[in-house]
PDB file of N, CA and C in Angstrom:
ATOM      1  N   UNK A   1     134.695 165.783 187.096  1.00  0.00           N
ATOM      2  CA  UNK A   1     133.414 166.208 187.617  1.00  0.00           C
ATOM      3  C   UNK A   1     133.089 165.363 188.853  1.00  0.00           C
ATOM      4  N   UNK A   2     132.508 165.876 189.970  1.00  0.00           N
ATOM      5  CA  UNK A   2     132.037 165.672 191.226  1.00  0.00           C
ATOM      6  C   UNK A   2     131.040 164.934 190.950  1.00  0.00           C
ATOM      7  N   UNK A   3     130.667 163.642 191.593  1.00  0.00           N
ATOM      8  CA  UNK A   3     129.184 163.292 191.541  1.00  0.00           C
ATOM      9  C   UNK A   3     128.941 163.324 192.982  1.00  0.00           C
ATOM     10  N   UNK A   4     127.502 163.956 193.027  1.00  0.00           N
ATOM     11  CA  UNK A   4     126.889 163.754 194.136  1.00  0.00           C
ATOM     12  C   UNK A   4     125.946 162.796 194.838  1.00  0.00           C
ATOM     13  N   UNK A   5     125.994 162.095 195.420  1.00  0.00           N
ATOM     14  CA  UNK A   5     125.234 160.997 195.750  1.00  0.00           C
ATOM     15  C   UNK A   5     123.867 161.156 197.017  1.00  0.00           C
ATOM     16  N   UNK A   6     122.823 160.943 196.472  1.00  0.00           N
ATOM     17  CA  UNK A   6     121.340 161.381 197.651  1.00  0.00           C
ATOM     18  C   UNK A   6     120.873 159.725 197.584  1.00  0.00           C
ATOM     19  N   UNK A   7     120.111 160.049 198.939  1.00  0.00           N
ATOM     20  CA  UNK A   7     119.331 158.666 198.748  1.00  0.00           C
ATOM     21  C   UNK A   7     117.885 159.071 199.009  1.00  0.00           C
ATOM     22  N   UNK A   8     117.110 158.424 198.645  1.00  0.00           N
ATOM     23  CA  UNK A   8     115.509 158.879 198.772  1.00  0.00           C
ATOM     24  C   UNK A   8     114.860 158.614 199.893  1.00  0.00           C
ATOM     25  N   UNK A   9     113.780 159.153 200.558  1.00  0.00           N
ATOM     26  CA  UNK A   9     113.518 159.038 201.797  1.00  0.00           C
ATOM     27  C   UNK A   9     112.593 157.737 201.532  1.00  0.00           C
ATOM     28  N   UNK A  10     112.745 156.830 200.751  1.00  0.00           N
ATOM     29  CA  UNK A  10     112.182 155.415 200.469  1.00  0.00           C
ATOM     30  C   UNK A  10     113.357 154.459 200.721  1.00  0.00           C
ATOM     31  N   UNK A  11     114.643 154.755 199.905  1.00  0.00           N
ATOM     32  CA  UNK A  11     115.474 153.709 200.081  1.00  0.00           C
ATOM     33  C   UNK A  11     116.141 154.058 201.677  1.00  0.00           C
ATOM     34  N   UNK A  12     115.897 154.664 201.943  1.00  0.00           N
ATOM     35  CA  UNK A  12     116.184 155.219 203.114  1.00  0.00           C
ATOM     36  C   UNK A  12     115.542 154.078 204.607  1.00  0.00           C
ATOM     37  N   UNK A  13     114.455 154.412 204.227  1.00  0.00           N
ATOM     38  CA  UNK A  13     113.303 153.451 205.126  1.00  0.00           C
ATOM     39  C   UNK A  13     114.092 151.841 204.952  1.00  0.00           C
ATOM     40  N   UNK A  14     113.609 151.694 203.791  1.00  0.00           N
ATOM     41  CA  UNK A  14     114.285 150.307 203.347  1.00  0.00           C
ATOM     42  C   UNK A  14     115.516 149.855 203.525  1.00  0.00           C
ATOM     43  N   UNK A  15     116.533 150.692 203.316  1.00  0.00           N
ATOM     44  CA  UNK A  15     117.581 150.075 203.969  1.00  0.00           C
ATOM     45  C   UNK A  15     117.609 150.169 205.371  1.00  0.00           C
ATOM     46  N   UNK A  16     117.241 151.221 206.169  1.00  0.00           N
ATOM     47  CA  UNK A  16     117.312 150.834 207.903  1.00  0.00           C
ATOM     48  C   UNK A  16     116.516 149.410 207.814  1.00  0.00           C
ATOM     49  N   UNK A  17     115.773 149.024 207.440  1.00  0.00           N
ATOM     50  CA  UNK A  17     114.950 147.880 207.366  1.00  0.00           C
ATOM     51  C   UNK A  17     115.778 146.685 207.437  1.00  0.00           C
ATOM     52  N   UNK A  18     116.289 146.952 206.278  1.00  0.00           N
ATOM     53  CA  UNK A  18     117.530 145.513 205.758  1.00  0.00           C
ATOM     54  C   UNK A  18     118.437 145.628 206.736  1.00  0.00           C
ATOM     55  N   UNK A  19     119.392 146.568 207.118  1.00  0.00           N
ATOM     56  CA  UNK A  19     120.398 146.725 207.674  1.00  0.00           C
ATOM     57  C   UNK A  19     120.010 145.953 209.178  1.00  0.00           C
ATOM     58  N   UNK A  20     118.586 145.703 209.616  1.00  0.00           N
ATOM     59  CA  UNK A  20     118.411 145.320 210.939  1.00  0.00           C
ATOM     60  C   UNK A  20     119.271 143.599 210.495  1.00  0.00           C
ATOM     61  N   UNK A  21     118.219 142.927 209.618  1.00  0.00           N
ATOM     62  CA  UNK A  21     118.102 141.816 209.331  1.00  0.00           C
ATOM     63  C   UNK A  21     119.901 141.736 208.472  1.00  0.00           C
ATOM     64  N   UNK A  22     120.616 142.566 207.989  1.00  0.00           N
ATOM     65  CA  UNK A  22     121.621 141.914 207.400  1.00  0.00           C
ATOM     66  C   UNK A  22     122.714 143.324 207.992  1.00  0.00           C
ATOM     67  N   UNK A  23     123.535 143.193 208.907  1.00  0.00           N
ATOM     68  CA  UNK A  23     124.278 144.264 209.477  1.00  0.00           C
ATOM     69  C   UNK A  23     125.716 144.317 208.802  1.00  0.00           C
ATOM     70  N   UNK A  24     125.796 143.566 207.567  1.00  0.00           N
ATOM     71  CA  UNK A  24     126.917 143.691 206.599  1.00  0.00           C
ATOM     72  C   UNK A  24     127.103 144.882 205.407  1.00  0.00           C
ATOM     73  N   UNK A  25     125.306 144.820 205.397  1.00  0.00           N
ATOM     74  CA  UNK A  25     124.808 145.458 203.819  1.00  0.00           C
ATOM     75  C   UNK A  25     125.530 147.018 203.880  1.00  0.00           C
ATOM     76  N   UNK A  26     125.514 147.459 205.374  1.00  0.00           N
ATOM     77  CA  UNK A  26     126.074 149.386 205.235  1.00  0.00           C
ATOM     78  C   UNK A  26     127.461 149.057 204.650  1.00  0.00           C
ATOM     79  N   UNK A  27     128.470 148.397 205.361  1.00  0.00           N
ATOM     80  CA  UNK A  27     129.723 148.240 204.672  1.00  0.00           C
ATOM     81  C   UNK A  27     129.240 147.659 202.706  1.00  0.00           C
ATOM     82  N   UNK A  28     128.766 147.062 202.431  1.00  0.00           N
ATOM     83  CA  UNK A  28     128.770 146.532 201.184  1.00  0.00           C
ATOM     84  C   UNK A  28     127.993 147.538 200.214  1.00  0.00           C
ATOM     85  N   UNK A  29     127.181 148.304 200.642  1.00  0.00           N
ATOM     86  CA  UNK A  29     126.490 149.851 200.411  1.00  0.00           C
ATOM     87  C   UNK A  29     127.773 151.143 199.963  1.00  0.00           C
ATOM     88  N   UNK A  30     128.878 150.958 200.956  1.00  0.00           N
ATOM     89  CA  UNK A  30     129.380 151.764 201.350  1.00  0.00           C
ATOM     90  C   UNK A  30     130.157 151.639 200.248  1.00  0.00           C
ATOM     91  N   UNK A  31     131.243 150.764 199.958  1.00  0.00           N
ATOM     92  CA  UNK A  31     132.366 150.170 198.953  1.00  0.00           C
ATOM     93  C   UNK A  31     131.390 150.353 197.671  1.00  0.00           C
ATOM     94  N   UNK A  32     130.469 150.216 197.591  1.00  0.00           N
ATOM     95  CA  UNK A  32     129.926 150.045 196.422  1.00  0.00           C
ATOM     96  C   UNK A  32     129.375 151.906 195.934  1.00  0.00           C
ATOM     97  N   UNK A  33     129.041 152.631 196.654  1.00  0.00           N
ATOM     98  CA  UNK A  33     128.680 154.092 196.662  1.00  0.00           C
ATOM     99  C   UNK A  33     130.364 154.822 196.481  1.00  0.00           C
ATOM    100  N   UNK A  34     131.293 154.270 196.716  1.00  0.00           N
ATOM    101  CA  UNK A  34     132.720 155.095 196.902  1.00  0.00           C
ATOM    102  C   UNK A  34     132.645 154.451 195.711  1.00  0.00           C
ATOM    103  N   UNK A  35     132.828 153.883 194.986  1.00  0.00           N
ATOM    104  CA  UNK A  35     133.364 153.008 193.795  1.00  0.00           C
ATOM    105  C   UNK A  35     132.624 154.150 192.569  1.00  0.00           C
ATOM    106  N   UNK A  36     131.242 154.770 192.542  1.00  0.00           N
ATOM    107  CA  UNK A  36     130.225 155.440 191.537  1.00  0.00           C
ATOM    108  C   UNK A  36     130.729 156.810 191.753  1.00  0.00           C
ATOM    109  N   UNK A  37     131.430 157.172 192.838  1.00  0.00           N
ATOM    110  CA  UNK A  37     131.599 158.819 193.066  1.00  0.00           C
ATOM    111  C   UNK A  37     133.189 158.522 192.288  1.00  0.00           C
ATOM    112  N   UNK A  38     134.243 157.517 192.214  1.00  0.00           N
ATOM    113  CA  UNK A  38     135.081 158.106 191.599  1.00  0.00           C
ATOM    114  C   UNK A  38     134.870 157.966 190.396  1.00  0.00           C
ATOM    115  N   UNK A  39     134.216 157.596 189.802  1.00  0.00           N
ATOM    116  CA  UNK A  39     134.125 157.924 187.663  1.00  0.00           C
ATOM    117  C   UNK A  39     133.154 158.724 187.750  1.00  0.00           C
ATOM    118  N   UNK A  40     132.865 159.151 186.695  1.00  0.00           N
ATOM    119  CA  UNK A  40     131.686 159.645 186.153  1.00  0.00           C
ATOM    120  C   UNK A  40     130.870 158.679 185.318  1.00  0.00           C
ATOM    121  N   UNK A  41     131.619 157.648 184.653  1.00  0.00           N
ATOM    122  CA  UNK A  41     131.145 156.369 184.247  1.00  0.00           C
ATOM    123  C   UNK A  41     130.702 155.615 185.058  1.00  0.00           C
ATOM    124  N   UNK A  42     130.267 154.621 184.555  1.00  0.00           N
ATOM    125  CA  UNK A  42     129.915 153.550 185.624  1.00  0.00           C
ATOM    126  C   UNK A  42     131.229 152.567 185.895  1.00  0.00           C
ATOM    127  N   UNK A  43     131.392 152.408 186.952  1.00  0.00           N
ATOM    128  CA  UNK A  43     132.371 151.029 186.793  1.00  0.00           C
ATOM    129  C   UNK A  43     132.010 149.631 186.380  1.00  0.00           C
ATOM    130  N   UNK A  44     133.143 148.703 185.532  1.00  0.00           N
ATOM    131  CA  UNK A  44     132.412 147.851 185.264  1.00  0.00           C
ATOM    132  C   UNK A  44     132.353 146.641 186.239  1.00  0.00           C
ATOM    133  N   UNK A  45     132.931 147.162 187.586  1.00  0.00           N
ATOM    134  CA  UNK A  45     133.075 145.986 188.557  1.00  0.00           C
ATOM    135  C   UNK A  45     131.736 146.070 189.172  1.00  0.00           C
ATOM    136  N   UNK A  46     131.061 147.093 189.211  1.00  0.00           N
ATOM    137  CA  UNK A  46     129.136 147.203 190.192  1.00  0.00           C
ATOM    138  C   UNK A  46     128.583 146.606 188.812  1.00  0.00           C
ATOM    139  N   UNK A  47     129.024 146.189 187.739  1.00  0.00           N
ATOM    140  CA  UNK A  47     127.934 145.392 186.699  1.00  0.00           C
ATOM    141  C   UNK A  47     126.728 146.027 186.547  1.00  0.00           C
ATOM    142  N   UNK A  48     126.887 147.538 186.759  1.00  0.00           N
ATOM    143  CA  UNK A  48     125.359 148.208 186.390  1.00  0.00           C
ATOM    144  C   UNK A  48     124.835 148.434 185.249  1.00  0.00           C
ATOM    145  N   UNK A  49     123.570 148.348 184.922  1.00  0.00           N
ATOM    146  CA  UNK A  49     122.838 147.949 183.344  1.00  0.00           C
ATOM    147  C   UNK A  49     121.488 148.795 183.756  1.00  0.00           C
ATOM    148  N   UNK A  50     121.010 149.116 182.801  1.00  0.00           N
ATOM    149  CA  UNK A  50     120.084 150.071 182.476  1.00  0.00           C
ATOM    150  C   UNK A  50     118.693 149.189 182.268  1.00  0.00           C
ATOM    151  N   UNK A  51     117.565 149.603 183.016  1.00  0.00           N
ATOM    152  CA  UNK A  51     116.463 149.153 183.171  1.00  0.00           C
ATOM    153  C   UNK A  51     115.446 149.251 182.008  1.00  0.00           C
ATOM    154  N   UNK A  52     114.077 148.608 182.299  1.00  0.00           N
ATOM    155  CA  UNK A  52     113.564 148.214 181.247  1.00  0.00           C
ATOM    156  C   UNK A  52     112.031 148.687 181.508  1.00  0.00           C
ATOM    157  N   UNK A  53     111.275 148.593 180.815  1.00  0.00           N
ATOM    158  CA  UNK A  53     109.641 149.196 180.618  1.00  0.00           C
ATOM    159  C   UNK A  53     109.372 150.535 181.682  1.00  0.00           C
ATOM    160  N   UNK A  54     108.804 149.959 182.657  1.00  0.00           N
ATOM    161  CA  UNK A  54     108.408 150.912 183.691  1.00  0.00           C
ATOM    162  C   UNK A  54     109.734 151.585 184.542  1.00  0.00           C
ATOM    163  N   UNK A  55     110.516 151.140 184.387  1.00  0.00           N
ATOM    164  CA  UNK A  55     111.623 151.561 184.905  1.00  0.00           C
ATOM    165  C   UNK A  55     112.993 152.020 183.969  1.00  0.00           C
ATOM    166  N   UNK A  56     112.191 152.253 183.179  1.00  0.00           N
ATOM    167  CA  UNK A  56     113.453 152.965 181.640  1.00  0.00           C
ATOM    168  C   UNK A  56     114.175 154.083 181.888  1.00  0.00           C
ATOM    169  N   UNK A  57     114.131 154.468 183.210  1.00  0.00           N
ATOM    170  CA  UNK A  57     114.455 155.837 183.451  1.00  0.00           C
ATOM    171  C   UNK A  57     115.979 155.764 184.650  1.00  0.00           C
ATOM    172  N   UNK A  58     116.081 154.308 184.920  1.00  0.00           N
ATOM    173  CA  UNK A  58     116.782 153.950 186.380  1.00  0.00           C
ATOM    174  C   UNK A  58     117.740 152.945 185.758  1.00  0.00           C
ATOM    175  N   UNK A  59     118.750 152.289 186.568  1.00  0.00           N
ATOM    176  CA  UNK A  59     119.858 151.818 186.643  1.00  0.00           C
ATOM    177  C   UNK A  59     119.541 150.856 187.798  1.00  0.00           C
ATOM    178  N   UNK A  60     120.062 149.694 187.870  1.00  0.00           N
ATOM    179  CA  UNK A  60     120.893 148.955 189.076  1.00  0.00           C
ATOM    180  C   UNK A  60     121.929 148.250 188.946  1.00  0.00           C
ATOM    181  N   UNK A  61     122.266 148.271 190.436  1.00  0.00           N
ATOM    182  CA  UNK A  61     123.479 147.181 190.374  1.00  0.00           C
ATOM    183  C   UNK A  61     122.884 146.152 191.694  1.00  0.00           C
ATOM    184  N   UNK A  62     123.941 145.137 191.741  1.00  0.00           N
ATOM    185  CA  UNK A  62     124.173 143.997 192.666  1.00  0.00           C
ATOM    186  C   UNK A  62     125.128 144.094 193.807  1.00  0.00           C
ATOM    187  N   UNK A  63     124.047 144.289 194.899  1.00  0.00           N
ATOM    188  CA  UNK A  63     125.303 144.451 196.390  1.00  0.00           C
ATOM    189  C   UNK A  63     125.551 142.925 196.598  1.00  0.00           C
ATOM    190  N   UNK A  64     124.816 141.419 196.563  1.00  0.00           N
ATOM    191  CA  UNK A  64     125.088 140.588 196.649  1.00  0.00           C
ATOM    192  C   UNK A  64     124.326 139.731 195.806  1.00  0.00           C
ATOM    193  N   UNK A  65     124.131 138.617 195.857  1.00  0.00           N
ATOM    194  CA  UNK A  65     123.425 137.360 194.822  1.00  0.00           C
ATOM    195  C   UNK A  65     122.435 138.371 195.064  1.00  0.00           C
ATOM    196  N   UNK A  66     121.550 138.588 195.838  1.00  0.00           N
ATOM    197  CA  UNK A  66     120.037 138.802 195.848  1.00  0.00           C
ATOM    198  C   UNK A  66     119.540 140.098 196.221  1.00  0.00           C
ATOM    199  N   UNK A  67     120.508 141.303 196.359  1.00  0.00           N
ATOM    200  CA  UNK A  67     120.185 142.156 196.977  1.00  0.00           C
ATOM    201  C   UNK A  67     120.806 143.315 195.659  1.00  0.00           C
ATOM    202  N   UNK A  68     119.841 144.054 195.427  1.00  0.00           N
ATOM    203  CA  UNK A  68     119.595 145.146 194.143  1.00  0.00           C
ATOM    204  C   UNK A  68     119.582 146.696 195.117  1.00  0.00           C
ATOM    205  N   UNK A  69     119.984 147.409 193.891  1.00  0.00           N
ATOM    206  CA  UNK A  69     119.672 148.994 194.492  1.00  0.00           C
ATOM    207  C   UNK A  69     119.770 149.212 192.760  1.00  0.00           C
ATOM    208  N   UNK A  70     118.264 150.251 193.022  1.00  0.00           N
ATOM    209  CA  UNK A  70     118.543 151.211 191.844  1.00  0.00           C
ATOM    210  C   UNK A  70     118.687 152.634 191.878  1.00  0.00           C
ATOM    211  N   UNK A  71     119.140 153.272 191.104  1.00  0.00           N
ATOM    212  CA  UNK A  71     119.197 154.341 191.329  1.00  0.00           C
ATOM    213  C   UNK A  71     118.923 155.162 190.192  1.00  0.00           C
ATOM    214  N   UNK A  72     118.861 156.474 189.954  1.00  0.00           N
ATOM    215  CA  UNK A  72     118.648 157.102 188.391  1.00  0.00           C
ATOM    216  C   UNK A  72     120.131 158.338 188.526  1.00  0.00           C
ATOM    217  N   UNK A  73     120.231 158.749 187.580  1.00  0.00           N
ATOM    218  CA  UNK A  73     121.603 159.677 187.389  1.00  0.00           C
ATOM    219  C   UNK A  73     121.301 160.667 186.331  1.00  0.00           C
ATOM    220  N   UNK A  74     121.216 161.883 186.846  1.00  0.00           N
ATOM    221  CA  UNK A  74     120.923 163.062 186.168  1.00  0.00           C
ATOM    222  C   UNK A  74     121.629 163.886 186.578  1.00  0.00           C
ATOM    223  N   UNK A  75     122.636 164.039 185.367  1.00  0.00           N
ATOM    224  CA  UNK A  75     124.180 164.738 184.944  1.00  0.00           C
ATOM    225  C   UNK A  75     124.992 164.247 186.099  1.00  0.00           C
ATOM    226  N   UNK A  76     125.139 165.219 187.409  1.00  0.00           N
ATOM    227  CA  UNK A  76     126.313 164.531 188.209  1.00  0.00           C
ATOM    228  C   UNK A  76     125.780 164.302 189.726  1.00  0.00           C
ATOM    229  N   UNK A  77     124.083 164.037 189.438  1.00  0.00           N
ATOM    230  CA  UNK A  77     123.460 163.614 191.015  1.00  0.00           C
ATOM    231  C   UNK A  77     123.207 162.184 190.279  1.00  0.00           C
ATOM    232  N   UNK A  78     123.698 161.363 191.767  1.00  0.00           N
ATOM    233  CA  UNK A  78     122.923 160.005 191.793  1.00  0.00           C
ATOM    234  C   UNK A  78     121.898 159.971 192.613  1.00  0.00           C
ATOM    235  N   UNK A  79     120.613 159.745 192.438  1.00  0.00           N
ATOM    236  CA  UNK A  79     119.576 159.160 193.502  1.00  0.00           C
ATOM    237  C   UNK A  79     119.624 157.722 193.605  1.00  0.00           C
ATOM    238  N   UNK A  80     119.676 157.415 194.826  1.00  0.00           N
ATOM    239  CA  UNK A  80     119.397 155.808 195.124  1.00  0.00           C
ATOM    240  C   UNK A  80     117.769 155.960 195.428  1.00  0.00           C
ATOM    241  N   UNK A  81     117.164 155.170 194.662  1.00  0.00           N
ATOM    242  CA  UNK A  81     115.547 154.890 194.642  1.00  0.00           C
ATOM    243  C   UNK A  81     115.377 153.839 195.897  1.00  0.00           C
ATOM    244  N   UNK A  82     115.772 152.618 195.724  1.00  0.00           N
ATOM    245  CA  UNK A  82     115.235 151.220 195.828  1.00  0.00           C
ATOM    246  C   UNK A  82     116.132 150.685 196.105  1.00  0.00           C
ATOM    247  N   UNK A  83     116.419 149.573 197.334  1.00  0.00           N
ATOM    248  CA  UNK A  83     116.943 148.757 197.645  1.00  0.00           C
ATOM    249  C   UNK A  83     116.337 147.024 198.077  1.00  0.00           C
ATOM    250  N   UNK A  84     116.615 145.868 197.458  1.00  0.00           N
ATOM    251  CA  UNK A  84     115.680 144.903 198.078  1.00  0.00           C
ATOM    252  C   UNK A  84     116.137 143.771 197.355  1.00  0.00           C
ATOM    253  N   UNK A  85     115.562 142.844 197.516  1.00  0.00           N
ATOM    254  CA  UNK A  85     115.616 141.341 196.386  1.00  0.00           C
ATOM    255  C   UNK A  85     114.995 141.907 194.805  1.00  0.00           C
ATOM    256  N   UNK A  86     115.773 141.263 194.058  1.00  0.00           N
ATOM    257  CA  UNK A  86     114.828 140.949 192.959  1.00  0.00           C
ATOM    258  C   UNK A  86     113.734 141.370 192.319  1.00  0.00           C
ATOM    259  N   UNK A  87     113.256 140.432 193.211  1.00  0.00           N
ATOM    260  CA  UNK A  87     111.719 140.744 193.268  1.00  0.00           C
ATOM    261  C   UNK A  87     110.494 142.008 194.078  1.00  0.00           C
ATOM    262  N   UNK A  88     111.406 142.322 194.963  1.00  0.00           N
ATOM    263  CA  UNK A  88     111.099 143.124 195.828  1.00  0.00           C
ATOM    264  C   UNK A  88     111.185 145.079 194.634  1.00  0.00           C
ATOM    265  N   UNK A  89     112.547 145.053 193.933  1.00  0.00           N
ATOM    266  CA  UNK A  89     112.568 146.462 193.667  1.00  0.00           C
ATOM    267  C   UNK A  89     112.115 146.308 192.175  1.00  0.00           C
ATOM    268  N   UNK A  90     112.063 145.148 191.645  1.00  0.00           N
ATOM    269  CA  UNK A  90     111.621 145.309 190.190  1.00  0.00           C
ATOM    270  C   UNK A  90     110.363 144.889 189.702  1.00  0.00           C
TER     271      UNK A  90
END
């Protein structure tokens, strides 16, 4: 099965944002988005784990020490929500 991958016109904003301040993150975005389209599983190298209270509905993983993206997955679309620190998407 095909997964399709969208990004939201939020993480969207936000990453042109980041990408000014960190011009690595599209490549580390990139490797990390090719890695979710070939399983249908998750891989266990993006270390993605399933969220909690207000966000029971979403997923993230780790592009670096400090930098998060979540996303939600319904059947074979991924939405990327949120990209940021920590503190910033959770």
């Amino acid at each position: 099965m095909k997964i399709n991958i969208e990004a939201s016109p939020y993480f969207q904003r936000r990453f042109l944002k980041l990408r000014k301040k960190r011009p690595q993150i599209g490549t580390l975005l990139k490797n990390a988005l090719r890695l979710l389209k070939q399983s249908e599983f998750f891989p266990e190298s993006l270390k993605i784990h399933p969220l909690h209270g207000k966000l029971k509905d979403y997923y993230a993983f780790s592009l670096t020490y400090d930098l998060r993206v979540v996303f939600q997955k319904k059947s074979n679309f991924i939405i990327l929500v949120n990209i940021g620190s920590h503190e910033e998407v959770y």
